[in-house]
C-alpha atoms as a PDB file:
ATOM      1  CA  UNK A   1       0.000   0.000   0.000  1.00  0.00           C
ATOM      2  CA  UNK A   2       1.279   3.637  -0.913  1.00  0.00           C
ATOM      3  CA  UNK A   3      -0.427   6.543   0.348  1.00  0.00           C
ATOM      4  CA  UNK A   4      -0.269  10.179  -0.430  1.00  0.00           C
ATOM      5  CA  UNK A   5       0.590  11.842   2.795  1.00  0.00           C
ATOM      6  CA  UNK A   6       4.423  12.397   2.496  1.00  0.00           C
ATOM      7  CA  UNK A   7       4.538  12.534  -1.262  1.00  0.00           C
ATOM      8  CA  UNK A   8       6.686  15.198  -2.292  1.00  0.00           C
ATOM      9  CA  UNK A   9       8.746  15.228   1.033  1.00  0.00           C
ATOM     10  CA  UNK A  10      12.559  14.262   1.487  1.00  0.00           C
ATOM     11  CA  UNK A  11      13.003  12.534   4.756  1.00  0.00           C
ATOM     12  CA  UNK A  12      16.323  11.334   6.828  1.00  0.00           C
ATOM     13  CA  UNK A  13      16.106   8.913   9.055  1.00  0.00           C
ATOM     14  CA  UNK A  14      18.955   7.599  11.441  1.00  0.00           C
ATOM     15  CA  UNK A  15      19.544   4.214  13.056  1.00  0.00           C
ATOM     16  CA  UNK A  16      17.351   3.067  10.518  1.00  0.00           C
ATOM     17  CA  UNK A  17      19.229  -0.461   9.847  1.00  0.00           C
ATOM     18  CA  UNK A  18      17.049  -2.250  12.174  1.00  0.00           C
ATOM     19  CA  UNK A  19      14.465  -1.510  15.051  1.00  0.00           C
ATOM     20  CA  UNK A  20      12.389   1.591  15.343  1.00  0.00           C
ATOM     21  CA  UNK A  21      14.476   3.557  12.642  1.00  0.00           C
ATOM     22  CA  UNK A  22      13.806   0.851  10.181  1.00  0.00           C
ATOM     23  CA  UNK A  23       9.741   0.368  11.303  1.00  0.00           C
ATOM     24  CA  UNK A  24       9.267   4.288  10.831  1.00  0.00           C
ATOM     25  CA  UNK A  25      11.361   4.715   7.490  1.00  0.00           C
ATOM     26  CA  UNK A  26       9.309   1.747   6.077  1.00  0.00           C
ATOM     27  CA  UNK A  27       6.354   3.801   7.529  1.00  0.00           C
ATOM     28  CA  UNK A  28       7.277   7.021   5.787  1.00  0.00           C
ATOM     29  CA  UNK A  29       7.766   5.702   2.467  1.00  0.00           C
ATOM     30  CA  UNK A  30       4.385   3.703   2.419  1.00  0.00           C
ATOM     31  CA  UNK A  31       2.950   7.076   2.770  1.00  0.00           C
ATOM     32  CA  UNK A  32       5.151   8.570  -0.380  1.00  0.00           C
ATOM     33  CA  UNK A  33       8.175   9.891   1.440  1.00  0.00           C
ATOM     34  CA  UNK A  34      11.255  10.021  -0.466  1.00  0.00           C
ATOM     35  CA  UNK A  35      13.822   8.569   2.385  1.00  0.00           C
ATOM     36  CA  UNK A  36      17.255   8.795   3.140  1.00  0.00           C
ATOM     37  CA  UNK A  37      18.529   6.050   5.963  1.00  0.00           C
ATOM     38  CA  UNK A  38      21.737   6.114   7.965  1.00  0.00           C
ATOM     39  CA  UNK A  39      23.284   3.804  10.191  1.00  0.00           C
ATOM     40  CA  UNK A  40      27.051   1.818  10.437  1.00  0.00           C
ATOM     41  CA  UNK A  41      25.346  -1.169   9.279  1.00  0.00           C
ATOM     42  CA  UNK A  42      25.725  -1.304   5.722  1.00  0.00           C
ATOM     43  CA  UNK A  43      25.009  -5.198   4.942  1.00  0.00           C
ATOM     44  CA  UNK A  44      25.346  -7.462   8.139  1.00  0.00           C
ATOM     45  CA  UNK A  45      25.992  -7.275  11.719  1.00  0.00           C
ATOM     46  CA  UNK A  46      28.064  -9.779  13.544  1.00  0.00           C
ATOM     47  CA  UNK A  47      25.064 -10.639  15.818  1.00  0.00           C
ATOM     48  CA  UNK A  48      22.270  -8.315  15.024  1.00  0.00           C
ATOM     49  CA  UNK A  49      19.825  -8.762  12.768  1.00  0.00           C
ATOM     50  CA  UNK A  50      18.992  -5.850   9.933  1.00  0.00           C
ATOM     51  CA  UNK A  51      20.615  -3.949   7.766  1.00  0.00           C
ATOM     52  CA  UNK A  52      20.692  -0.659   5.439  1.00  0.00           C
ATOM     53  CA  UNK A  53      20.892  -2.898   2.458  1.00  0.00           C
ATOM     54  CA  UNK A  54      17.833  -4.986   4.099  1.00  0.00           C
ATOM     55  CA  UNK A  55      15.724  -1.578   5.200  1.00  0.00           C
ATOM     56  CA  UNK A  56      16.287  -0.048   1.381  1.00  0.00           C
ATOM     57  CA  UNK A  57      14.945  -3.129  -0.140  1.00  0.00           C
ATOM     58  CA  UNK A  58      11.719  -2.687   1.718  1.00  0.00           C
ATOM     59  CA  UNK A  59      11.508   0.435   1.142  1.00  0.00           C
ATOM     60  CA  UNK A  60      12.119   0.622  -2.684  1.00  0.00           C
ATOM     61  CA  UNK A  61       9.020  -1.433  -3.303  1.00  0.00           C
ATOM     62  CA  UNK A  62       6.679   1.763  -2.187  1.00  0.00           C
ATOM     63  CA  UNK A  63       8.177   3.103  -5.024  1.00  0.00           C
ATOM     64  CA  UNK A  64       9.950   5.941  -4.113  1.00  0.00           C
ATOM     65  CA  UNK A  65      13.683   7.885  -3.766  1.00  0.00           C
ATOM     66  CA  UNK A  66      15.582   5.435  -1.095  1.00  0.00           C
ATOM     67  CA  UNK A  67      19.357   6.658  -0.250  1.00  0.00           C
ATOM     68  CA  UNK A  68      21.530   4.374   1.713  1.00  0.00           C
ATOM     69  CA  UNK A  69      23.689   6.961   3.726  1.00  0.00           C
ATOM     70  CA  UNK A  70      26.027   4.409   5.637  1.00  0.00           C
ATOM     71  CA  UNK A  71      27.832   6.938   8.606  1.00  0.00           C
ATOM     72  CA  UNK A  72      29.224   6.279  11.839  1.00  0.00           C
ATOM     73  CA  UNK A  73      27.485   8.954  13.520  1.00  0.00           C
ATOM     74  CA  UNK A  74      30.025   8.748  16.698  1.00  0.00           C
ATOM     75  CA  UNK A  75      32.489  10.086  14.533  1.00  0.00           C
ATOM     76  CA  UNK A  76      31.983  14.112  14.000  1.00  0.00           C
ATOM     77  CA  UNK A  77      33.820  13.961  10.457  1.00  0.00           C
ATOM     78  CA  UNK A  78      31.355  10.846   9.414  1.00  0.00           C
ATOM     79  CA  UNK A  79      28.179  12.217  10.294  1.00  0.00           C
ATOM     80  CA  UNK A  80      29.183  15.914   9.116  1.00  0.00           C
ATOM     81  CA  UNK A  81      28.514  14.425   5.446  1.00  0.00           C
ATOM     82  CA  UNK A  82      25.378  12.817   6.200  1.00  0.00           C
ATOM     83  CA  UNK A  83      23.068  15.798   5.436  1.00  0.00           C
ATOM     84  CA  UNK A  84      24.984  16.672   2.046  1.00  0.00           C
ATOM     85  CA  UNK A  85      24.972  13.181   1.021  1.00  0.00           C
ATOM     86  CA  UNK A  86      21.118  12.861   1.513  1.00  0.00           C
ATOM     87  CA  UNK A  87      20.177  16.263  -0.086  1.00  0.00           C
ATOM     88  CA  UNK A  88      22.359  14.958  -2.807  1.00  0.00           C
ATOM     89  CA  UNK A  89      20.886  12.018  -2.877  1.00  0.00           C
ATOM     90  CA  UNK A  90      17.368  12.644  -2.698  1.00  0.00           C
ATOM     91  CA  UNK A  91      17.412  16.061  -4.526  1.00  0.00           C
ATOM     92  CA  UNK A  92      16.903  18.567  -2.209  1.00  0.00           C
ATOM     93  CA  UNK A  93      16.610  19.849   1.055  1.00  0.00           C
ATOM     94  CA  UNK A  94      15.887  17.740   3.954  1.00  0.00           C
ATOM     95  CA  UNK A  95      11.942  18.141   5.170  1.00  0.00           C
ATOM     96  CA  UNK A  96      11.642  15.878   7.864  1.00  0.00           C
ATOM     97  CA  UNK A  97      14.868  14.566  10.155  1.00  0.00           C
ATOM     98  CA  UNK A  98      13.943  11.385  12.483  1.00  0.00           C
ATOM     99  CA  UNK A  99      16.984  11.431  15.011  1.00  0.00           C
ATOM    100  CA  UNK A 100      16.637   7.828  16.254  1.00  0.00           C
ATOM    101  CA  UNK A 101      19.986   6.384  16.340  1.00  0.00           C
ATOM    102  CA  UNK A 102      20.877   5.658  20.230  1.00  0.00           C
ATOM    103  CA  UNK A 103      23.996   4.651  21.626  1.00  0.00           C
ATOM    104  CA  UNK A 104      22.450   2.365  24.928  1.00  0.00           C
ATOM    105  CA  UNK A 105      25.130   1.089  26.818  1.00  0.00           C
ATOM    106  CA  UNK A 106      24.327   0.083  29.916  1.00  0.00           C
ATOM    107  CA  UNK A 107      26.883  -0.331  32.868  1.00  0.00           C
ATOM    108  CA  UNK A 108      27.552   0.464  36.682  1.00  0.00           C
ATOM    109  CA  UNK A 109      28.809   4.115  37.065  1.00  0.00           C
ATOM    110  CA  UNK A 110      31.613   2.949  39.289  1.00  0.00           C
ATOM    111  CA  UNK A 111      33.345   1.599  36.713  1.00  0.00           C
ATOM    112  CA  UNK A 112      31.912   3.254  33.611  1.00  0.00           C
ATOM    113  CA  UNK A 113      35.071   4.194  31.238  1.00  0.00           C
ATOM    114  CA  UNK A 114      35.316   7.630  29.690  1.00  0.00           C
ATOM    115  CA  UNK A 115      35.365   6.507  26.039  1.00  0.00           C
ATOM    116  CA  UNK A 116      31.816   4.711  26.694  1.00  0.00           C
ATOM    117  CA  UNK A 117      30.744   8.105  27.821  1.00  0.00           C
ATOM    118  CA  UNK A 118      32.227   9.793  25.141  1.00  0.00           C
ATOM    119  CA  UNK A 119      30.335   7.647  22.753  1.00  0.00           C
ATOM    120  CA  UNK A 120      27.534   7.941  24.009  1.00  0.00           C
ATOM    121  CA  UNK A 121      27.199  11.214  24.022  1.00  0.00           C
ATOM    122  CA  UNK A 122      28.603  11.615  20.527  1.00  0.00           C
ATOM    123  CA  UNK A 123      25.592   9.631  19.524  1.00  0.00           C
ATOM    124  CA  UNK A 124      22.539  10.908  21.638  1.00  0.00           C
ATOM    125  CA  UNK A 125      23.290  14.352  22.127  1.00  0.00           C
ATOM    126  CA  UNK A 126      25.901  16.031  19.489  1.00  0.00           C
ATOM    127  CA  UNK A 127      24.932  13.702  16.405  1.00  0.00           C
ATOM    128  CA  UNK A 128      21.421  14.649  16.627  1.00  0.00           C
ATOM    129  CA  UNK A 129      22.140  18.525  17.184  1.00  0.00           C
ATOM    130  CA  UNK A 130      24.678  18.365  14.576  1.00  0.00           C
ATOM    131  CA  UNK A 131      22.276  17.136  12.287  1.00  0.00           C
ATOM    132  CA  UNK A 132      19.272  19.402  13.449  1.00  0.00           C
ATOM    133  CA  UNK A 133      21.443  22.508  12.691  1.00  0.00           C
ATOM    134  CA  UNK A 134      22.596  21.203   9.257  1.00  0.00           C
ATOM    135  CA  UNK A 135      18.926  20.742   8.343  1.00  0.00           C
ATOM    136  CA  UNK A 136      17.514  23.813   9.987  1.00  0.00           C
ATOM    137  CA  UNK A 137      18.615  26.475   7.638  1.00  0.00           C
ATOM    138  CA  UNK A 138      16.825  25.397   4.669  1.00  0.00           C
ATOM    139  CA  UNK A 139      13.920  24.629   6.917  1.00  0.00           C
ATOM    140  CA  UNK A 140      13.595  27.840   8.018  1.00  0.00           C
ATOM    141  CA  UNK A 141      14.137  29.329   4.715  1.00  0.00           C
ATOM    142  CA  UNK A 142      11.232  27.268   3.470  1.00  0.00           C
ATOM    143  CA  UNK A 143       9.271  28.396   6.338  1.00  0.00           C
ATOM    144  CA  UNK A 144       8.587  24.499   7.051  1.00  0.00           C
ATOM    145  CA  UNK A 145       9.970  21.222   8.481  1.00  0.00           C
ATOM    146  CA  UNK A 146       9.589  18.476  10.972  1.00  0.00           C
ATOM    147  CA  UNK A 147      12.603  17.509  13.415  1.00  0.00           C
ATOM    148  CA  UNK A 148      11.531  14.592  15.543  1.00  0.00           C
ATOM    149  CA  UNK A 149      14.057  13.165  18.243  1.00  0.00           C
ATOM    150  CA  UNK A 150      13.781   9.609  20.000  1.00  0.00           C
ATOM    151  CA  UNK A 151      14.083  10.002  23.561  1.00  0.00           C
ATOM    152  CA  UNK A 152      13.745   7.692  26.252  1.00  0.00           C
ATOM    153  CA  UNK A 153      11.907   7.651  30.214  1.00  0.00           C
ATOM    154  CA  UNK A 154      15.151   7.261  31.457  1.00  0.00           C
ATOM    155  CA  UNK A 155      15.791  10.730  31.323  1.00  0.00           C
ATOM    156  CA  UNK A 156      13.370  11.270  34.171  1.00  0.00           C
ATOM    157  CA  UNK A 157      13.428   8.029  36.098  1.00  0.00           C
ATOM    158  CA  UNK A 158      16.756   6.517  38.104  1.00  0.00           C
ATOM    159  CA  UNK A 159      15.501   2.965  39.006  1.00  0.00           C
ATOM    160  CA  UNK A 160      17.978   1.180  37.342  1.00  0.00           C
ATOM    161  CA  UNK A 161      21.895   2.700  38.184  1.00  0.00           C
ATOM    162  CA  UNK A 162      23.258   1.202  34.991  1.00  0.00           C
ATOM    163  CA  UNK A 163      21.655   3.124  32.996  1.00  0.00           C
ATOM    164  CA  UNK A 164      22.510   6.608  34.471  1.00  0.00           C
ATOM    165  CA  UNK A 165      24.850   7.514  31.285  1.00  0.00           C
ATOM    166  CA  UNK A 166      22.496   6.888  28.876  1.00  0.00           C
ATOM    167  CA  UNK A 167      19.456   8.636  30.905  1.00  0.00           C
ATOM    168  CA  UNK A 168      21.431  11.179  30.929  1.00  0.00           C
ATOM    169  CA  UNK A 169      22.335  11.637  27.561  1.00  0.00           C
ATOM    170  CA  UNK A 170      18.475  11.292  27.002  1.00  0.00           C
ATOM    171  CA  UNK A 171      17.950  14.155  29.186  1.00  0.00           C
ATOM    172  CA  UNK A 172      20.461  16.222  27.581  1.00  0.00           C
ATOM    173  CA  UNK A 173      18.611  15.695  24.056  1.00  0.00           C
ATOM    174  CA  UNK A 174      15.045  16.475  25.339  1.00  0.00           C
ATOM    175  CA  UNK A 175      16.472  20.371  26.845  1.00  0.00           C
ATOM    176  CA  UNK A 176      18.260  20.907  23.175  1.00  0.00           C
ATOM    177  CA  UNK A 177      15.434  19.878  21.496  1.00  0.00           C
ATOM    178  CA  UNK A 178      13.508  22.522  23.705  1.00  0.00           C
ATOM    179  CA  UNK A 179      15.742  25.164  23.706  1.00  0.00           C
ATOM    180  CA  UNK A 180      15.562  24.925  19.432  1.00  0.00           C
ATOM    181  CA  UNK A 181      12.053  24.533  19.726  1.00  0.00           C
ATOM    182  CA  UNK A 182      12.026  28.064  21.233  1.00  0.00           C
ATOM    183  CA  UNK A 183      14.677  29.517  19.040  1.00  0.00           C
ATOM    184  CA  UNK A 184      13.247  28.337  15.934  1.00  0.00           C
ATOM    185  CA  UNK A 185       9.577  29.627  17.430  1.00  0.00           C
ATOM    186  CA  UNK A 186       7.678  31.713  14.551  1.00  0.00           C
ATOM    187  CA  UNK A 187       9.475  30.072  11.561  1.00  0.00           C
ATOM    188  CA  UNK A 188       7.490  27.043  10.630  1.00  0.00           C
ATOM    189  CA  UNK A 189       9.633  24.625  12.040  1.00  0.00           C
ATOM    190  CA  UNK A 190       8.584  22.067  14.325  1.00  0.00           C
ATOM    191  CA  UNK A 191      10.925  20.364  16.932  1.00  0.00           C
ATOM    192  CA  UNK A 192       9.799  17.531  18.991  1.00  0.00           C
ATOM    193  CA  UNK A 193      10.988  14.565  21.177  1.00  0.00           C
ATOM    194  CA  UNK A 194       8.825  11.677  21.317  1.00  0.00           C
ATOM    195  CA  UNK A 195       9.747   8.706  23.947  1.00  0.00           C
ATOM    196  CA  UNK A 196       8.023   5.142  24.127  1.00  0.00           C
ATOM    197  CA  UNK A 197       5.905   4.521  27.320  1.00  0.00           C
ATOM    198  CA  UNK A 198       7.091   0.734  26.925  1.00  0.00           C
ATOM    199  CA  UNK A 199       9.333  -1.102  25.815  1.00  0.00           C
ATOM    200  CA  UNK A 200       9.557  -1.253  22.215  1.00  0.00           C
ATOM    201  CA  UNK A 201      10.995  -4.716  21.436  1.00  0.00           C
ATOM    202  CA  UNK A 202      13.103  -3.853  18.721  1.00  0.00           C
ATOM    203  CA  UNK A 203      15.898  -6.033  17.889  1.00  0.00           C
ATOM    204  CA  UNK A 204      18.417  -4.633  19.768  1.00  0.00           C
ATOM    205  CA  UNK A 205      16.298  -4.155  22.730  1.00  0.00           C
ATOM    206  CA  UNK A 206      15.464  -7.624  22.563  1.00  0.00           C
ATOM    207  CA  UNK A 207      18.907  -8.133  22.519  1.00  0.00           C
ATOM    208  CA  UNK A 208      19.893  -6.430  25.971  1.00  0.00           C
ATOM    209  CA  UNK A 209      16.726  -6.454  28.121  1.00  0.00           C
ATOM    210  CA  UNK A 210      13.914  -9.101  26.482  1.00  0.00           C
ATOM    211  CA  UNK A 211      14.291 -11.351  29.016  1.00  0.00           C
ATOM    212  CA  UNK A 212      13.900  -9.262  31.956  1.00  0.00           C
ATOM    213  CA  UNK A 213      10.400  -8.163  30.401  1.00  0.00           C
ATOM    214  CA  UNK A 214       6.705  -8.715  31.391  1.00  0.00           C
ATOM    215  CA  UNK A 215       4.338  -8.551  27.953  1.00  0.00           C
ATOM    216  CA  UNK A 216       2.368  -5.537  29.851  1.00  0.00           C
ATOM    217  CA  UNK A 217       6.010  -4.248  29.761  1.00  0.00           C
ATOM    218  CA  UNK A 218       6.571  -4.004  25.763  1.00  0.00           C
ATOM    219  CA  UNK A 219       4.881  -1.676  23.316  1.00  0.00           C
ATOM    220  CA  UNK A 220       3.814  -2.517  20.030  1.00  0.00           C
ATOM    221  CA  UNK A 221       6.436  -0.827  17.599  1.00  0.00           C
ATOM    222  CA  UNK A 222       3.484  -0.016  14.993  1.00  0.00           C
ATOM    223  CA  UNK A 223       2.142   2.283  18.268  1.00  0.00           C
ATOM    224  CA  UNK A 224       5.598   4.121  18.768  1.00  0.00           C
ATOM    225  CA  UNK A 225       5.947   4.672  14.737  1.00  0.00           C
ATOM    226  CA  UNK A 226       2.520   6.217  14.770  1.00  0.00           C
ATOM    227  CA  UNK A 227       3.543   8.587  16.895  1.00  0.00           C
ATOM    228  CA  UNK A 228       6.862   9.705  15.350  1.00  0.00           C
ATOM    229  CA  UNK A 229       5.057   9.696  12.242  1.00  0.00           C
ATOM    230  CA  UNK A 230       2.538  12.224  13.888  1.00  0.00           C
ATOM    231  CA  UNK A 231       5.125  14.444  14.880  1.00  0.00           C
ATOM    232  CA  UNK A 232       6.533  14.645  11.264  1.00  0.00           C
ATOM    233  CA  UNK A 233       3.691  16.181  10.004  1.00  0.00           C
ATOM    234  CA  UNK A 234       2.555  18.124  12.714  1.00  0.00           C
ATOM    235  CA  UNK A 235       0.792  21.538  13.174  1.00  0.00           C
ATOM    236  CA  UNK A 236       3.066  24.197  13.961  1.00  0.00           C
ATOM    237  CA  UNK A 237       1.675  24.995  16.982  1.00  0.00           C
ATOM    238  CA  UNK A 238       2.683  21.592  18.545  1.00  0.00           C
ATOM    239  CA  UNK A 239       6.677  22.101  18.992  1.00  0.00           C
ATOM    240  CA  UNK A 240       8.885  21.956  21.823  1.00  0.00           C
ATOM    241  CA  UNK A 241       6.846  18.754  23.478  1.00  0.00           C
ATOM    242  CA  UNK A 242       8.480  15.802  25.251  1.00  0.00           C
ATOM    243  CA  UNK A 243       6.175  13.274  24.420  1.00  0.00           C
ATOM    244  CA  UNK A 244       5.444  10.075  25.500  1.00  0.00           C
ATOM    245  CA  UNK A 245       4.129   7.482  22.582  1.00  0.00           C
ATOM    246  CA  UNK A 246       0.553   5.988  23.757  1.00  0.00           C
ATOM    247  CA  UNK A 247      -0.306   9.423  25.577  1.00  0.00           C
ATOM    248  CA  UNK A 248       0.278  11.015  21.970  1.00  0.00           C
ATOM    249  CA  UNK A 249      -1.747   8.647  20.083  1.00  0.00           C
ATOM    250  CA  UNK A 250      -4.570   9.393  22.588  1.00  0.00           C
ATOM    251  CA  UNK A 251      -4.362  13.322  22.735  1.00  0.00           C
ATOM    252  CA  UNK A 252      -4.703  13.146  18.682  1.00  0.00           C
ATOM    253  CA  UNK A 253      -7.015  11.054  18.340  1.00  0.00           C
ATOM    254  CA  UNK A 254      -4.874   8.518  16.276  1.00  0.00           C
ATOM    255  CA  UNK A 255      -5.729   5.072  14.799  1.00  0.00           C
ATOM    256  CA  UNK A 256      -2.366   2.896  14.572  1.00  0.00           C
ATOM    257  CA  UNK A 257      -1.664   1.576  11.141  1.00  0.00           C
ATOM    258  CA  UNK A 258       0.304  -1.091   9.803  1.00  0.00           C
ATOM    259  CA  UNK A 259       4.120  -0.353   8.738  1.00  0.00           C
ATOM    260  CA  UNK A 260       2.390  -0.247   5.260  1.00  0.00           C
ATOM    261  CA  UNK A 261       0.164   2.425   5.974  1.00  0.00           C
ATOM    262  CA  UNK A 262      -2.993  -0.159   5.758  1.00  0.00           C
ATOM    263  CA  UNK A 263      -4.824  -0.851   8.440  1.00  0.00           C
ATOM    264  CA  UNK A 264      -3.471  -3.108  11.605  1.00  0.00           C
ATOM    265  CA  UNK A 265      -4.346  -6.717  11.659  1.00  0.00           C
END
């Protein structure tokens, strides 16, 4: 199924080799987006499943622009060509940015080296403001555009020590994406964070927690794309949010559709 909704819109989406960044770029081109992806993994991970070569297969049958932007986006020289290399790509400016791609690592504080912390920051915080101000010119020169950041709970909650860091991090991305919010107030641009209430059992989150879990626990990831999705073509009047999936889908009023855009069996 191809709908019309994004037709006519170039759309980059990170971490999009496997998990939520792969559900909502399948997502976006079902409803006519032209769509640049971007992750390290270019054809196989050593224990991982997904791919970009996998995620641009499924999304070429919608029938529209896919770019395969392979970047390490720890690495400030990599991910500095990932907006250039998608314009290029898909033939213009950048409409919508999906800032998914998450560096989780999970560890005791007392022991937690620098470089991990380096990393993840890289990742959480300065790739997706890196990218958000490569983007944002054009935006605002078009008077329009959609930046829409993953987040996570853990910014807010501290039950589980190990994942201080990365909470952290988290945090750290939901004030930015406030703080341009509020700079870029006025101009057409919307800038949003959007955080599952559950656990999304992507592949990597299977991964490191799926045992631990309880099904009332997990999310369905068709319920956490809806919601990024409705953030990437939101009014203009709802920016600067922290948002929490399910809550979102409820406020708006949203039915939850298949990763095809047809209707969830």
């Amino acid at each position: 199924m191809t709908g019309e909704r994004f037709r006519g819109r170039r759309v980059l989406v990170t971490g999009a080799s496997r998990g939520i960044g792969a559900a909502t770029a399948t997502r976006l081109a079902a409803e006519g987006a032209d769509v640049a992806i971007v992750a390290r993994t270019v054809s196989a991970h050593d224990h991982l499943p997904g791919s970009l070569a996998e995620t641009a297969a499924r999304l070429a049958r919608f029938g529209g622009r896919v770019a395969a932007v392979p970047a390490d986006l720890s690495d400030e020289t990599a991910r500095a060509t990932v907006v250039p290399r998608a314009v290029e790509a898909l033939g213009g400016p950048i409409d919508v940015l999906v800032n998914n791609a998450a560096a989780a690592i999970h560890a005791p504080l007392r022991g937690f080296p620098l470089r991990r912390r380096r990393v993840t920051f890289e990742v959480n915080v300065h790739a997706p403001l890196d990218l958000a101000q490569a983007v944002a010119g054009p935006m605002v020169e078009r008077g329009e555009g959609w930046i829409v950041n993953v987040s996570s709970a853990s910014a807010r909650l501290a039950a589980d020590p190990t994942m201080s860091v990365y909470g952290a991090s988290k945090a750290a991305l939901n004030r930015i994406t406030q703080g341009l919010a509020l700079e870029l107030a006025g101009t057409g641009v919307r800038v949003n964070t959007i955080e599952p209430r559950a656990a999304v059992m992507s592949e990597g989150a299977a991964a490191l927690v799926g045992a631990t879990l309880r099904e009332d626990q997990v999310e369905p990831m068709e319920t956490m794309v809806e919601a990024v999705v409705a953030l990437a073509d939101c009014p203009a009047d709802l920016t600067g949010r922290t948002c929490v999936s399910l809550d979102l889908v409820a406020e708006l009023g949203l039915t939850v559709r298949a990763l095809d855009g047809g209707p969830l069996r």
